[in-house]
Protein backbone atom coordinates (compact mmCIF):
# COMPACT_ATOMS: atom_id res chain seq x y z
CA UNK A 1 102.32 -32.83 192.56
CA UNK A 2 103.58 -35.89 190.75
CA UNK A 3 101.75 -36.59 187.45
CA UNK A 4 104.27 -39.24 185.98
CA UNK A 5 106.37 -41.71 187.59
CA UNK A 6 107.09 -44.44 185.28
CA UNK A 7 109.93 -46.48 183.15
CA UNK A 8 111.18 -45.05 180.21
CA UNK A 9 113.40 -46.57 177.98
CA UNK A 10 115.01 -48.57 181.25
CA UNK A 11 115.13 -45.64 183.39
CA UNK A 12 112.57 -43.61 185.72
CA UNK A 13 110.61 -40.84 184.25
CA UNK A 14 109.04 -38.53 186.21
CA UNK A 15 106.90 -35.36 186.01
CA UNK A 16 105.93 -32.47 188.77
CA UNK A 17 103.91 -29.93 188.63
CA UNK A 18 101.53 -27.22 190.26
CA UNK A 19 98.39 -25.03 189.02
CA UNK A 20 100.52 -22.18 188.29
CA UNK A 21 101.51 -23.71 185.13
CA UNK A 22 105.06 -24.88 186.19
CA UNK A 23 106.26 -28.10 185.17
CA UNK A 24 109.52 -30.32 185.72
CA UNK A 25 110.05 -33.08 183.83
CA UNK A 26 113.20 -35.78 184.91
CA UNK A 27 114.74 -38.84 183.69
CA UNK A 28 117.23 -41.17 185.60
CA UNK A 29 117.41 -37.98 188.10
CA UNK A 30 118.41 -35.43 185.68
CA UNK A 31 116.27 -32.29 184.49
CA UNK A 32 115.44 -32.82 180.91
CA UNK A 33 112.83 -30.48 180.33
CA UNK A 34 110.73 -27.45 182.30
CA UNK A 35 107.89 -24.87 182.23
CA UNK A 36 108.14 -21.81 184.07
CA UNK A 37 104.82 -21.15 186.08
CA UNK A 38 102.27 -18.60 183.58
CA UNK A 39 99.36 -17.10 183.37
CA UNK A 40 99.02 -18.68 180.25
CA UNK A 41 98.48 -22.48 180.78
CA UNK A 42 97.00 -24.42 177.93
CA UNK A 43 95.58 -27.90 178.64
CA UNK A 44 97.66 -29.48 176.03
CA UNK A 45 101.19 -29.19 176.28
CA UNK A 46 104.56 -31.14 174.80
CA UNK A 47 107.95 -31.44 176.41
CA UNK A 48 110.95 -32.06 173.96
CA UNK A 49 113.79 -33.54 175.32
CA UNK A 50 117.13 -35.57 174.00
CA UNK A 51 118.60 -38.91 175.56
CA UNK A 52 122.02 -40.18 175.20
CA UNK A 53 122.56 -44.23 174.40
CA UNK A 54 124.72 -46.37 173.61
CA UNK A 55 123.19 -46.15 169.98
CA UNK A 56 123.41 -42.14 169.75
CA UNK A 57 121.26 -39.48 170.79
CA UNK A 58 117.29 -39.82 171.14
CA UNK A 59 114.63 -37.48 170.43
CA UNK A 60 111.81 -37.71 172.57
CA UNK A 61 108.66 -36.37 172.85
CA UNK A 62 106.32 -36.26 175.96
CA UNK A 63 102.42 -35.09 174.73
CA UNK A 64 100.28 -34.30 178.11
CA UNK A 65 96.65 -33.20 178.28
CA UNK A 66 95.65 -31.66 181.77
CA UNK A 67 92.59 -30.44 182.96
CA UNK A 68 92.65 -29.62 186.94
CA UNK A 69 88.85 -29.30 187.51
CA UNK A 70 87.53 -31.96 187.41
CA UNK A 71 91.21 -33.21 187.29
CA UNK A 72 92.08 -35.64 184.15
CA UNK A 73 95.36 -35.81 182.50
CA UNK A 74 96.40 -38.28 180.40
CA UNK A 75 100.00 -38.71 178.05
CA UNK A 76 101.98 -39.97 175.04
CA UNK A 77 105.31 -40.91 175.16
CA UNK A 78 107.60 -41.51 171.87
CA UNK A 79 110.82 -41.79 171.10
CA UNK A 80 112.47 -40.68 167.47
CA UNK A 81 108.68 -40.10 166.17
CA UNK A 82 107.27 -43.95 167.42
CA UNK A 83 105.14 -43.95 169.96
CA UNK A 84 106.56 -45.96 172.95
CA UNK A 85 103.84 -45.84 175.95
CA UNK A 86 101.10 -43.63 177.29
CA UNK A 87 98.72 -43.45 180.38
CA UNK A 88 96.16 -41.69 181.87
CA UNK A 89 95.31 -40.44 185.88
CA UNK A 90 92.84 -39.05 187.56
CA UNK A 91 92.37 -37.76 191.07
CA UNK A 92 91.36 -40.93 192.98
CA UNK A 93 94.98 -42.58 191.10
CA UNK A 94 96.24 -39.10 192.47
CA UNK A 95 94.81 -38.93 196.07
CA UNK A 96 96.08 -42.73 196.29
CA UNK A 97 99.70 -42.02 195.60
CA UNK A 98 102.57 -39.81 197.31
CA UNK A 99 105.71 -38.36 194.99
CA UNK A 100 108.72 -40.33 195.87
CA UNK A 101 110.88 -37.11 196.31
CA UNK A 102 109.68 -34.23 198.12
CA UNK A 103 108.49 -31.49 195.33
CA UNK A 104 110.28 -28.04 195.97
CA UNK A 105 108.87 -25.98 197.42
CA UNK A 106 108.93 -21.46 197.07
CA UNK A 107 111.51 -20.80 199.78
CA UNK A 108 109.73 -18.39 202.28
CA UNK A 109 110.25 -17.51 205.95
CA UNK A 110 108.57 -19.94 208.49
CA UNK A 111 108.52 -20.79 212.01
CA UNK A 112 106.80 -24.39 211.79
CA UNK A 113 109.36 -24.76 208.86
CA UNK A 114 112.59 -23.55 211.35
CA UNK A 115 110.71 -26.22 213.91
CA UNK A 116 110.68 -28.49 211.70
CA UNK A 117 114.75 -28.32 210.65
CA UNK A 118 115.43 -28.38 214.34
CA UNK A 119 113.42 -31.53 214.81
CA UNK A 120 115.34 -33.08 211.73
CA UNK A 121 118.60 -32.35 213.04
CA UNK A 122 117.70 -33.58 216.43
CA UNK A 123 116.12 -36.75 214.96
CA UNK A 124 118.93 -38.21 213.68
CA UNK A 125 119.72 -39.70 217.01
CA UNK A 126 117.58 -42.75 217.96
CA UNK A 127 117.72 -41.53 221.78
CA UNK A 128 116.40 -38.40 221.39
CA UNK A 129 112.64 -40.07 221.26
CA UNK A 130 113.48 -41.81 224.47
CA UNK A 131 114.65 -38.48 226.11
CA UNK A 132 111.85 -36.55 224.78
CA UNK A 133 109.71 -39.17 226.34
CA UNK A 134 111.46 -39.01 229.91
CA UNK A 135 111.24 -35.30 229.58
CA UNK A 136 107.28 -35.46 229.16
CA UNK A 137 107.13 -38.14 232.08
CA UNK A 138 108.99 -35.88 234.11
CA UNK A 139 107.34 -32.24 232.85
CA UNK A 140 104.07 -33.73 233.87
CA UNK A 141 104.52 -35.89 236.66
CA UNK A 142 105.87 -32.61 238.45
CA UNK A 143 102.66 -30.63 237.47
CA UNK A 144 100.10 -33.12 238.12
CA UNK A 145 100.89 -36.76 238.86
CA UNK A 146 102.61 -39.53 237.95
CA UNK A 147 99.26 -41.71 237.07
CA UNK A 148 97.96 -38.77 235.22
CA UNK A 149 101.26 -37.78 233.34
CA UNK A 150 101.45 -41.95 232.07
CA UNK A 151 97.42 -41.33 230.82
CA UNK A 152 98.15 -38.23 229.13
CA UNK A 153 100.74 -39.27 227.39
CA UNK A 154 99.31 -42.79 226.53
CA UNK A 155 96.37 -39.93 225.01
CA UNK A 156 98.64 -38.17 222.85
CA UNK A 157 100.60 -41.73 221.72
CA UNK A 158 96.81 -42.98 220.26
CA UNK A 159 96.24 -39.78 219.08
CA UNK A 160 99.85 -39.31 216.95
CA UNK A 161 99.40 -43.24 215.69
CA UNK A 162 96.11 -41.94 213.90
CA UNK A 163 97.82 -39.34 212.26
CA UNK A 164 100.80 -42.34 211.39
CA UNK A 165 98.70 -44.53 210.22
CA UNK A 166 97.14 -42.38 207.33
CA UNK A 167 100.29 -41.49 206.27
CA UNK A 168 101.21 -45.14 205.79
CA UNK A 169 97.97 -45.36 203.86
CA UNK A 170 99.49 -43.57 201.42
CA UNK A 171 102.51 -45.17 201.19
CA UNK A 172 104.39 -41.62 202.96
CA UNK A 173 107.58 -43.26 205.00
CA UNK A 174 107.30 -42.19 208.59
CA UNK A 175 109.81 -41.59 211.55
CA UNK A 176 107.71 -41.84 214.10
CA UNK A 177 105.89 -40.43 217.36
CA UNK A 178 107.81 -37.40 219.27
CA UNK A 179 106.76 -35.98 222.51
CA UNK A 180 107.29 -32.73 223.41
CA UNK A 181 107.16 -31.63 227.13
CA UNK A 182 104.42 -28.93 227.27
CA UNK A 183 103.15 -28.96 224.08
CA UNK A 184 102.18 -32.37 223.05
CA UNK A 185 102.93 -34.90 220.65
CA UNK A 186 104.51 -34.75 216.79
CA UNK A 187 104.00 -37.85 214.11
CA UNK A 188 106.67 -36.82 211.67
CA UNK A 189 106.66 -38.11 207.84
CA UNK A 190 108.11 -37.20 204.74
CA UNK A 191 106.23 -34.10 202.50
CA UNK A 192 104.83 -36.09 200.14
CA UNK A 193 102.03 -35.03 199.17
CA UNK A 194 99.46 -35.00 195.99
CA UNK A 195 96.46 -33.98 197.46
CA UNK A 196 94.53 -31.47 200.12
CA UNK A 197 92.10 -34.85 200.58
CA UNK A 198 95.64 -36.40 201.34
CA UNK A 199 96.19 -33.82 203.73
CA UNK A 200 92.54 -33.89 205.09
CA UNK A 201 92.90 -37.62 205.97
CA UNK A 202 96.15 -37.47 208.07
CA UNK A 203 95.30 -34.28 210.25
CA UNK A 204 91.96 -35.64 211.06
CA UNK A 205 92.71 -39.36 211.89
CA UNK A 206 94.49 -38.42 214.91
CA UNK A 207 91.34 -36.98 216.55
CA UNK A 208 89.41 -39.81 215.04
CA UNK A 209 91.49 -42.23 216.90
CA UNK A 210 91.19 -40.06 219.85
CA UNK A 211 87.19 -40.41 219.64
CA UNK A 212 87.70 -44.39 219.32
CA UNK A 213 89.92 -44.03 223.08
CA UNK A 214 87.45 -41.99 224.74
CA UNK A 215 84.29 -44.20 223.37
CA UNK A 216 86.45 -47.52 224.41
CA UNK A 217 87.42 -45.62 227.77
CA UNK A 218 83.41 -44.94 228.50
CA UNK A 219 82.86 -48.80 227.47
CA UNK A 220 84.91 -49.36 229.96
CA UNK A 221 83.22 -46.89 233.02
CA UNK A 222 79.72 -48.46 232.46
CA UNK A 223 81.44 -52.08 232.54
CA UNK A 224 83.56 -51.97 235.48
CA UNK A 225 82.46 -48.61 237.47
CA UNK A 226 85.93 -47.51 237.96
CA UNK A 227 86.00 -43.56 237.64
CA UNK A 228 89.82 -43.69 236.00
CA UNK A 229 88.26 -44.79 233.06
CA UNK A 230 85.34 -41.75 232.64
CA UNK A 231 88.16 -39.52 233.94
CA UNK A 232 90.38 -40.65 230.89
CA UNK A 233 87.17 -40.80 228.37
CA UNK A 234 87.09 -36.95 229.74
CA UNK A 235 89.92 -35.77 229.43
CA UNK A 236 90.95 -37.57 226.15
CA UNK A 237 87.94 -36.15 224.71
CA UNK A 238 88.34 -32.35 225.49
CA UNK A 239 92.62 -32.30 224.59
CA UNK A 240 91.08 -33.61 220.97
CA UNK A 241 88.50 -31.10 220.71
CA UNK A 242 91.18 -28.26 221.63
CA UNK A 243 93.02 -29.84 218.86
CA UNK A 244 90.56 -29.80 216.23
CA UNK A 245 89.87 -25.74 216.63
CA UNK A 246 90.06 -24.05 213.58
CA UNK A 247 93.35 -22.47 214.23
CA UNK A 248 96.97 -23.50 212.32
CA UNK A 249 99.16 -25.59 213.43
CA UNK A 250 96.70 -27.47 214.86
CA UNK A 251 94.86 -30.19 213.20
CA UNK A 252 91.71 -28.44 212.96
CA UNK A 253 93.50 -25.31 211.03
CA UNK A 254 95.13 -27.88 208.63
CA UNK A 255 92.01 -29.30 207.87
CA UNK A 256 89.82 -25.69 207.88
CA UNK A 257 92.63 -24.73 205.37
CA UNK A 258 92.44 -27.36 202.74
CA UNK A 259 88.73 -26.97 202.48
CA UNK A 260 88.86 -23.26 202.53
CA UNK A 261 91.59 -23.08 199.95
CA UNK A 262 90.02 -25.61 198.06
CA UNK A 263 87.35 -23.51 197.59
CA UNK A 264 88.49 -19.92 196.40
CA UNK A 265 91.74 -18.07 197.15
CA UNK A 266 89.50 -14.92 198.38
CA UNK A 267 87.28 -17.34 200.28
CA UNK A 268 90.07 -19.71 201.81
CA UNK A 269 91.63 -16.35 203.49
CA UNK A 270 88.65 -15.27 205.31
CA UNK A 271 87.87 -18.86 206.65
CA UNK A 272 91.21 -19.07 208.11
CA UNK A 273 91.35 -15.48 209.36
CA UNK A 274 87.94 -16.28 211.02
CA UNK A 275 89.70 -19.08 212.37
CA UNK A 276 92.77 -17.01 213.88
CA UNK A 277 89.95 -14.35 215.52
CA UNK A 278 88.12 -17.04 217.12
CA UNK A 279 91.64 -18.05 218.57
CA UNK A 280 91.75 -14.53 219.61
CA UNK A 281 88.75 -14.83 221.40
CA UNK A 282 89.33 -17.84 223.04
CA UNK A 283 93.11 -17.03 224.37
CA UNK A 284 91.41 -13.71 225.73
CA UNK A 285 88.45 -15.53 227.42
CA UNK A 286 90.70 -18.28 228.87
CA UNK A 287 94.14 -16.52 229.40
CA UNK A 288 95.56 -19.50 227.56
CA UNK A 289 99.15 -18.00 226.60
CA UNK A 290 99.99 -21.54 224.58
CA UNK A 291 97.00 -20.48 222.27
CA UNK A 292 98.03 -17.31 222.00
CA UNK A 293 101.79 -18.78 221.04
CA UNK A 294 99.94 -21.12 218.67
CA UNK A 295 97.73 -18.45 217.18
CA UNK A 296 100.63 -16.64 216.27
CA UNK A 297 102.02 -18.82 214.19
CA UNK A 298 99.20 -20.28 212.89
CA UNK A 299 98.40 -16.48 211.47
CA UNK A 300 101.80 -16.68 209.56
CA UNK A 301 101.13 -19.98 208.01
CA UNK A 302 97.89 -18.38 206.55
CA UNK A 303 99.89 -15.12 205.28
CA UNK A 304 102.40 -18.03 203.31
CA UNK A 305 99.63 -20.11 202.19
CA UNK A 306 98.07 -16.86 200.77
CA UNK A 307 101.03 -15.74 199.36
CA UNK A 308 101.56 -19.37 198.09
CA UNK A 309 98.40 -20.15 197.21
CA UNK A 310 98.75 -20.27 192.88
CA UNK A 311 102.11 -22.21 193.21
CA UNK A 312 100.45 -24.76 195.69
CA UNK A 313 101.61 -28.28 194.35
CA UNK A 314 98.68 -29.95 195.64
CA UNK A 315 95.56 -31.05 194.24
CA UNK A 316 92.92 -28.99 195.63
CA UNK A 317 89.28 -30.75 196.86
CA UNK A 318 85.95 -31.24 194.77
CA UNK A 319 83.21 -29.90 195.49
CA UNK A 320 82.15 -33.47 196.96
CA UNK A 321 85.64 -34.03 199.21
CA UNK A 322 85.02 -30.64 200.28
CA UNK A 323 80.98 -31.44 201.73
CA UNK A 324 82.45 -35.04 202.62
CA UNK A 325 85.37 -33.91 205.07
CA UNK A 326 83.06 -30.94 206.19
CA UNK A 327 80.42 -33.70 207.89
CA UNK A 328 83.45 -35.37 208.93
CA UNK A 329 84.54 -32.35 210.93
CA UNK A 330 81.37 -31.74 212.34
CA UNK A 331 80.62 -35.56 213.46
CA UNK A 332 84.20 -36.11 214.73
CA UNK A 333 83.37 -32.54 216.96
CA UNK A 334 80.04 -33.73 217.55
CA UNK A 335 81.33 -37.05 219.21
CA UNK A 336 83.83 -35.38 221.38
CA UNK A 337 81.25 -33.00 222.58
CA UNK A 338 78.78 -36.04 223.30
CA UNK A 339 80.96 -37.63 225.46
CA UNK A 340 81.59 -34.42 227.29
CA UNK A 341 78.32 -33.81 228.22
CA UNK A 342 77.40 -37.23 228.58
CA UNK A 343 79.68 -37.98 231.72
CA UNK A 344 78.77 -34.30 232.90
CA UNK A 345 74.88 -35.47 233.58
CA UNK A 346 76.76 -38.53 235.66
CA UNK A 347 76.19 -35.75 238.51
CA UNK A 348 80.19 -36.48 239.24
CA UNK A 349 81.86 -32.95 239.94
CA UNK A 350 84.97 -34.11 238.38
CA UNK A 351 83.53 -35.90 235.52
CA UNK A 352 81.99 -32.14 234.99
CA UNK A 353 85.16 -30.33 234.35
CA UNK A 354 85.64 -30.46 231.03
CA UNK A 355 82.01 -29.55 230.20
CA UNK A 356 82.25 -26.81 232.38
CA UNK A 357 85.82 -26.01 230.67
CA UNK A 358 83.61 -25.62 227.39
CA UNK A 359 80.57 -23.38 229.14
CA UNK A 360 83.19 -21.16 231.29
């Protein structure tokens, strides 16, 4: 995470870090000074560094005090033995703020990660989102219909804006909404992040926005009668509630992981391999070989996040941010669910389906 990023005699200063105890410290770009991650990690720490002028070379000093639960750090800055400037963070200046340069990262095997090169070599051309979009009008339109494919896709548009629009929220630069035929939809930013809350926000305002279509959408039924509308309050409702299962990549998994983690290594792991059996159970009981793809992965991306988990450079949640996005799981669910049901006692068949999706 990014603990500094401020002037410095005329030039940017700026420190990274992560729990492990490793520490970067750069000036104007360049590496000045660095802690290798230990097992030892006092809260009070200096970082000596020289500076080249025009007026000779400049000792510095950097004086940091850093406690990570409750987070509060605070620092001293001086240069040749006067103190220059000093400042002092803690996690809601943390949570509201994204590094400016991605932090590095342990290099490790990983499929989303090889997905997620591909992407950003095929991004680079502005028609590729226009293709991908044909492709998805096309992929659908030839398994159901034309009026459905146009309504499923406007569903997974809203649903990728939410996720967007967080990230704007904390100031992460975005390159927009992808669709990909058979799978869905991808909001791709920048990874900048700070914290898990940071991380909790963004994967769960996409199905949040996706509760807001399906509630307008049933506004809409009980005002004009027409059965598209139910049908797309339906449907809208149970492709969110798939997407919130506990199960990595999807949103729910992201979200199940930053509270689990948040909580104790030992205790994150058997969340989120609860998580992965439940996805087990569900691909078996359905036949759902996409799942099954998906749970795969997602079971990988727990392994690295284990094997990751004391050089994470992310702030993990408080006990309250952990309760807080907890009930916001649970309501978001709850909501989805609702609706489902909801249309189901309309006595229409079709407005049934997706409870009986839920009950088969």
């Amino acid at each position: 995470m990014e603990l500094i990023n401020e002037k410095f005699l005329g030039e940017s200063l700026r420190l990274e870090a992560n729990m492990a105890g490793w520490q970067q410290l750069y000036w104007n770009g360049q590496l000045v000074a660095a802690r290798n991650a230990s097992t030892d990690t006092p809260e009070q720490l200096q970082h000596e560094f020289e500076l080249q002028s025009n007026n000779g070379s400049i000792h510095c000093k950097l004086d940091i005090n850093l406690k990570w639960m409750p987070f509060e750090f605070d620092y001293q800055l001086s240069a040749n033995g006067q103190p220059v400037q000093n400042g002092k963070t803690d996690a809601a200046d943390l949570g509201a703020t994204t590094p400016d340069q991605e932090l590095p990262m342990r290099t490790q095997f990983s499929i989303i990660g090889l997905a997620s090169l591909g992407l950003k070599l095929l991004k680079s051309a502005k028609a590729v989102k226009v293709l991908l979009v044909g492709a998805s009008v096309a992929a659908y339109s030839w398994l159901f219909s034309l009026q459905f494919a146009l309504l499923l896709i406007g569903c997974l548009v809203i649903h990728e804006y939410g996720h967007i629009r967080a990230m704007k929220r904390f100031g992460m630069k975005t390159k927009g909404i992808y669709l990909i035929p058979f799978v869905g939809g991808l909001a791709v930013g920048e990874n900048k992040l700070n914290t898990r809350w940071q991380n909790v926000v963004i994967s769960i305002m996409g199905p949040v926005y996706g509760l807001f279509l399906s509630i307008a959408s049933l506004l809409l039924f009980y005002l004009t009668g027409n059965p598209l509308f139910a049908g797309l309050a339906g449907f809208n409702a149970l492709l969110n509630l798939f997407n919130l299962l506990p199960i990595l990549p999807l949103d729910g998994g992201h979200i199940l992981k930053s509270i689990a983690f948040s909580m104790h290594s030992v205790v994150g792991l058997v969340l989120c391999i609860g998580g992965a059996l439940l996805g087990v159970a569900l691909s078996y009981a359905f036949g759902l070989a996409l799942l099954g793809f998906l749970l795969l992965i997602g079971s990988l991306e727990i392994v690295f996040e284990w094997r990751a988990r004391h050089h994470s450079t992310l702030l993990p949640l408080d006990r309250y941010a952990q309760i807080f996005s907890v009930a916001w799981y649970v309501l978001v669910v709850a909501g989805f669910i609702a609706i489902i049901m909801l249309l189901a006692n309309t006595g229409d068949e079709i407005l049934g389906l997706p409870l009986e999706v839920l009950k088969s």
